[in-house]
N, C-alpha and C. Protein backbone atom coordinates (compact mmCIF):
# COMPACT_ATOMS: atom_id res chain seq x y z
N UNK A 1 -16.75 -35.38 15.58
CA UNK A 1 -15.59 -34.68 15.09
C UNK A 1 -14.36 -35.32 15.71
N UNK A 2 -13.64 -35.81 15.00
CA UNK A 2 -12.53 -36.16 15.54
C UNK A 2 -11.43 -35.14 15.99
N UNK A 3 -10.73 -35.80 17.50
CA UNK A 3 -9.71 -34.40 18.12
C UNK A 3 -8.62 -34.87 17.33
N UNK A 4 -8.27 -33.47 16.62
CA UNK A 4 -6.90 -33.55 16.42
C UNK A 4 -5.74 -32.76 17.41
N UNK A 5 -4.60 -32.51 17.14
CA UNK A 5 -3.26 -31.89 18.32
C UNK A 5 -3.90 -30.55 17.73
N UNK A 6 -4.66 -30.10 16.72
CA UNK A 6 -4.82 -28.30 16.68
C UNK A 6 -6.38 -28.26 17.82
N UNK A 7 -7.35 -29.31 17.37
CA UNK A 7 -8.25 -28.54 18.26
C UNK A 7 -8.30 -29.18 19.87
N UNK A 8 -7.26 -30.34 20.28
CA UNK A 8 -6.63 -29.98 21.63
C UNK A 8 -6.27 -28.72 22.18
N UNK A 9 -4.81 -28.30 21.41
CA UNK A 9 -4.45 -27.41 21.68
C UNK A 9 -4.98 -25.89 21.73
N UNK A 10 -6.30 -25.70 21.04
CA UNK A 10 -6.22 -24.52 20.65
C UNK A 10 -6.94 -23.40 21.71
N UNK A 11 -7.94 -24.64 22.65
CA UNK A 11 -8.42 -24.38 24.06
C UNK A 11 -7.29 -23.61 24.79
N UNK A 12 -6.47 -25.11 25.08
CA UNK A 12 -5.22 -24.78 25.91
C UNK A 12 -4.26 -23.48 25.89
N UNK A 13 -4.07 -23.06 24.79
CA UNK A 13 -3.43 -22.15 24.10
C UNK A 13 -3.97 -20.97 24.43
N UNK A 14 -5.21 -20.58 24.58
CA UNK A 14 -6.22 -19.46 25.16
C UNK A 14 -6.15 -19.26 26.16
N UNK A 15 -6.29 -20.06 26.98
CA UNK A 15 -6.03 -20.62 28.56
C UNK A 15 -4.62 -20.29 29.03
N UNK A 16 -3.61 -20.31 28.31
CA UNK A 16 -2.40 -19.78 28.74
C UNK A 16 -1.87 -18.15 28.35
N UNK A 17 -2.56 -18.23 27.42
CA UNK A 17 -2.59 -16.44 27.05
C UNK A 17 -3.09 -15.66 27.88
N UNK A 18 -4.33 -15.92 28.41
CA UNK A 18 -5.37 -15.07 29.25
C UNK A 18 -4.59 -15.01 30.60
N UNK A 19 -4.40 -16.56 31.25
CA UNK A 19 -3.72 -16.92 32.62
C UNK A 19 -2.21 -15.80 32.16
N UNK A 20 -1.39 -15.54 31.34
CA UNK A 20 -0.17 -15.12 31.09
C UNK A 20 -0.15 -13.58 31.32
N UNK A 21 -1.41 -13.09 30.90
CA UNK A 21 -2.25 -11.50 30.78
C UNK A 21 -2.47 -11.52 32.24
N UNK A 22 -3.12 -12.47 32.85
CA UNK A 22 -3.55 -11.83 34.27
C UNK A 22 -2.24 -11.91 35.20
N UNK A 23 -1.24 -12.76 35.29
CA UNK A 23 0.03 -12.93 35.81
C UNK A 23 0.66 -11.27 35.71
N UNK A 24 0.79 -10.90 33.83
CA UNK A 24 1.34 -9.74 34.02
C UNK A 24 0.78 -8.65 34.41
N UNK A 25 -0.30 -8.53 34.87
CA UNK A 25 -0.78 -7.63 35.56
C UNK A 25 -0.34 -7.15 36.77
N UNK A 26 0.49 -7.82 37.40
CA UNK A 26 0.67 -7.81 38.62
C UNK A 26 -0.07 -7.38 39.80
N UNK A 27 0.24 -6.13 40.59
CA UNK A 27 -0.61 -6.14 41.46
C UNK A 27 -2.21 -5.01 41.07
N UNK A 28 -2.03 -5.06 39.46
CA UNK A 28 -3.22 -3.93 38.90
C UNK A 28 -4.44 -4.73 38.71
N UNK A 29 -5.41 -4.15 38.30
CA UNK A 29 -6.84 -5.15 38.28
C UNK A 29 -6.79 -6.30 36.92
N UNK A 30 -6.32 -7.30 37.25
CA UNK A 30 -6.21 -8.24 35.99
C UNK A 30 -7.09 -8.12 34.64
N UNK A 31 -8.53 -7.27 35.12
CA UNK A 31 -9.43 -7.21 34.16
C UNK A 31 -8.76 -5.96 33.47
N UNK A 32 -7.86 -5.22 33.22
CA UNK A 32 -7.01 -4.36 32.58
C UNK A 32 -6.66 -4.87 31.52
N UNK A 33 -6.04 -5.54 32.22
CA UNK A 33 -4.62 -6.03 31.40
C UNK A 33 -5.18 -6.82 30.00
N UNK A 34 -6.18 -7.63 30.50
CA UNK A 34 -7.40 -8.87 29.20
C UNK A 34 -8.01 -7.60 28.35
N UNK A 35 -8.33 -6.39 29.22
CA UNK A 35 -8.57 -5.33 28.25
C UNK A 35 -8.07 -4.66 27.28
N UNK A 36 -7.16 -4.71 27.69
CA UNK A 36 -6.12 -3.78 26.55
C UNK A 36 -5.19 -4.39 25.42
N UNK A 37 -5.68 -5.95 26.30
CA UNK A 37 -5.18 -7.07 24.76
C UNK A 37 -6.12 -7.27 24.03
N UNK A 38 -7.44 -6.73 24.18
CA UNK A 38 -8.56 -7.18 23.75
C UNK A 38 -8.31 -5.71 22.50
N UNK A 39 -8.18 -4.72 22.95
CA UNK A 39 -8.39 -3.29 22.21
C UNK A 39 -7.15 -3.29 21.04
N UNK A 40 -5.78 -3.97 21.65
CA UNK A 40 -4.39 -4.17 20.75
C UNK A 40 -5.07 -5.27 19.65
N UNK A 41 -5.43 -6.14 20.05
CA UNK A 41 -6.10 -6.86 18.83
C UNK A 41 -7.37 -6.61 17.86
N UNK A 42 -8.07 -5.46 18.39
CA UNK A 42 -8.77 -5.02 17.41
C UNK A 42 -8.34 -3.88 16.62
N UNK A 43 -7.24 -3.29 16.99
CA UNK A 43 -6.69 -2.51 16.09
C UNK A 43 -6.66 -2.94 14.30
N UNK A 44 -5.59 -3.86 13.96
CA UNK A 44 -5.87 -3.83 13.06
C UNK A 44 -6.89 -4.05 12.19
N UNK A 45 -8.30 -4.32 13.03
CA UNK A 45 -9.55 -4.58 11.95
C UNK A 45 -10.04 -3.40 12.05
N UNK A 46 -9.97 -2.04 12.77
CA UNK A 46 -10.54 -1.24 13.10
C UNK A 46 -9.51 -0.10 11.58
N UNK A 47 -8.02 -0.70 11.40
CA UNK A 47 -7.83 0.18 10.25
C UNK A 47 -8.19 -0.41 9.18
N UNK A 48 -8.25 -1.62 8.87
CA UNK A 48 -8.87 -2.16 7.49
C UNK A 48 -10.40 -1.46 7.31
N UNK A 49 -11.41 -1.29 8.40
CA UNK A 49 -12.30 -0.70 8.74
C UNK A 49 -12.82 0.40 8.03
N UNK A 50 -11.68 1.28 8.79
CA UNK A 50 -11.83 2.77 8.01
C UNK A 50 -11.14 2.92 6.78
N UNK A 51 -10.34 2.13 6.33
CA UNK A 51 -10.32 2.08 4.81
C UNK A 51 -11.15 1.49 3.85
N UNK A 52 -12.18 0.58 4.48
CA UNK A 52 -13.39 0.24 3.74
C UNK A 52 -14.33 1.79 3.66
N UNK A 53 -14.36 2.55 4.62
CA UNK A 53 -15.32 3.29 4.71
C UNK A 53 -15.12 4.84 3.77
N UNK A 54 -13.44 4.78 3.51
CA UNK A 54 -12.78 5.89 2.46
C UNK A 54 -13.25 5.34 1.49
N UNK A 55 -13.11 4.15 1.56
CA UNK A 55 -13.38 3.46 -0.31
C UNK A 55 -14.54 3.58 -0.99
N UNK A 56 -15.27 3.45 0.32
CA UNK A 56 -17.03 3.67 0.31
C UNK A 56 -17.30 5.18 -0.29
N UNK A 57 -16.88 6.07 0.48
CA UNK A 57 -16.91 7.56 0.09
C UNK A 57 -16.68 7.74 -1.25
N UNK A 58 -15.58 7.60 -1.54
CA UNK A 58 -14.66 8.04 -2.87
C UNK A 58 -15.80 7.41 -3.96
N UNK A 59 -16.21 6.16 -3.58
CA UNK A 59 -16.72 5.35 -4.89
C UNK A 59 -18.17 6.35 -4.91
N UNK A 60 -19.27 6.22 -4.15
CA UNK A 60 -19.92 7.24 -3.95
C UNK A 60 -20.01 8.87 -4.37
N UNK A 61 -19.03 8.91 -4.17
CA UNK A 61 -18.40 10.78 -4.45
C UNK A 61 -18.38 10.46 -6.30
N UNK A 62 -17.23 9.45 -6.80
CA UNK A 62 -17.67 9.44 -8.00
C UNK A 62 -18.58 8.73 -9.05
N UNK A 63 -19.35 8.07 -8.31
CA UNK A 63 -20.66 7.73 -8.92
C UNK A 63 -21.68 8.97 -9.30
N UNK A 64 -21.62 10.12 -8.09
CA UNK A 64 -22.27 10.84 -8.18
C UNK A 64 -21.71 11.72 -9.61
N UNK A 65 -20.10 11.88 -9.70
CA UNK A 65 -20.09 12.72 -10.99
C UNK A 65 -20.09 12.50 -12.23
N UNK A 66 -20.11 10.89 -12.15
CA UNK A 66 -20.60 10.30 -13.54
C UNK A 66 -21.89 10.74 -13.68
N UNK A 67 -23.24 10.71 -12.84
CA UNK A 67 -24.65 10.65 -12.72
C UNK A 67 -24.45 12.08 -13.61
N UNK A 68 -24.10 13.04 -12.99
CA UNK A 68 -24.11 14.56 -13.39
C UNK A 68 -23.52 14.66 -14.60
N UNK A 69 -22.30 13.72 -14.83
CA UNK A 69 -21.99 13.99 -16.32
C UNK A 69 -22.94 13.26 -17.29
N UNK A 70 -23.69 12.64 -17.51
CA UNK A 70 -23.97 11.76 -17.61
C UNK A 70 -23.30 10.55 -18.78
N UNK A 71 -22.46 9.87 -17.69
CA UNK A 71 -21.37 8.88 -17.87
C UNK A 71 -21.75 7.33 -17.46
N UNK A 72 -22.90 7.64 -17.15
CA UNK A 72 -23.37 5.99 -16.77
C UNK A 72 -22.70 4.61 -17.71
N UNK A 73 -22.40 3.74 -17.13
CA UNK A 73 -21.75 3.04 -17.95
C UNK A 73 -22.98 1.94 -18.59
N UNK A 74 -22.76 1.48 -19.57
CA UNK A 74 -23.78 0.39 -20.06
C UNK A 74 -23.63 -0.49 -18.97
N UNK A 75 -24.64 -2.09 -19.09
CA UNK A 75 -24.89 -2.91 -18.27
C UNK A 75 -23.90 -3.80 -18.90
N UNK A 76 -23.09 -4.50 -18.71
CA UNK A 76 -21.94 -5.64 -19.13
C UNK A 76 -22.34 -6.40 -19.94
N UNK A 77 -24.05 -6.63 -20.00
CA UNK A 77 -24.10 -7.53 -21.04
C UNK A 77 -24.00 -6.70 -22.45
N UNK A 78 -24.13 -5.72 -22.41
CA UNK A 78 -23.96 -4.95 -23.91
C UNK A 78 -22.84 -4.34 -24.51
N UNK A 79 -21.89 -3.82 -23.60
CA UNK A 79 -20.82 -3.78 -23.74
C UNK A 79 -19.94 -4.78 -24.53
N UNK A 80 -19.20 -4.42 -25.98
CA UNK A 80 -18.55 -5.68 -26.22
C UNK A 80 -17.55 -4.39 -27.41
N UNK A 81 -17.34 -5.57 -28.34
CA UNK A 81 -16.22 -4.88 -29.65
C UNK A 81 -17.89 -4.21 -30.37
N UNK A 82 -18.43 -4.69 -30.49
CA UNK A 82 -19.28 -4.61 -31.56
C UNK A 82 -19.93 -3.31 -30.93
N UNK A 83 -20.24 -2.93 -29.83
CA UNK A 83 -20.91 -1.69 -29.43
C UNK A 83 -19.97 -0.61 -29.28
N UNK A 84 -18.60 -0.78 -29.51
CA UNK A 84 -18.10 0.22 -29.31
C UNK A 84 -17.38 0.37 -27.77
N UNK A 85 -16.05 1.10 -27.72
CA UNK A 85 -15.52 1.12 -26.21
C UNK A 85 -16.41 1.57 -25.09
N UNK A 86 -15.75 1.22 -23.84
CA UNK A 86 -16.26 2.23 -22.44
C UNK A 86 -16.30 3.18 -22.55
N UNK A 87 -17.18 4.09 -21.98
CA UNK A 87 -16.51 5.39 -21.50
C UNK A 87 -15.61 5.26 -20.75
N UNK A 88 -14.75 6.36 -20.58
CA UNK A 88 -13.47 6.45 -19.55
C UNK A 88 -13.56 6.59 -18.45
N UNK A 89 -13.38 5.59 -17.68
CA UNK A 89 -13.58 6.12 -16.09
C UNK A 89 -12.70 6.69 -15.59
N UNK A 90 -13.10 7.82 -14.66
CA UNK A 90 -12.54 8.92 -13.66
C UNK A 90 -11.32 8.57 -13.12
């Protein structure tokens, strides 16, 4: 693999973040400080997260009231002009 200036740098770059985290720690337990940058950066995957898991619900919730209506949709391959529209989804 040839080094380029990104995967030089990108070591280095880690290395000064972490060293920058334990500096500002000052006189508190440095392993804090790497902690709570660790928890600030999983934030935002932790809300994309739980909006996968609403989406999950909802789709679920109305799968189930198509089943009960019974609204099942055809399989895509049959669906066309010639068979006639969708049903309406919810």
């Amino acid at each position: 693999m040839p080094l380029t200036i990104r995967s030089a740098l990108t070591p280095l770059f880690g290395r000064c973040v972490i060293g920058t985290l334990i500096l500002a720690a000052g006189g508190n337990n440095p392993m804090d400080a790497l902690r709570n940058a660790m928890i600030i950066g999983a934030l935002p995957f932790t809300m994309v997260m739980g909006l996968m898991c609403i989406a999950l619900i909802k789709a679920l919730y109305r799968d189930g009231l198509r089943e009960k209506r019974g609204l099942l949709e055809q399989p895509a391959e049959l669906v066309g002009p010639a068979l006639g529209p969708r049903p309406l989804a919810l």
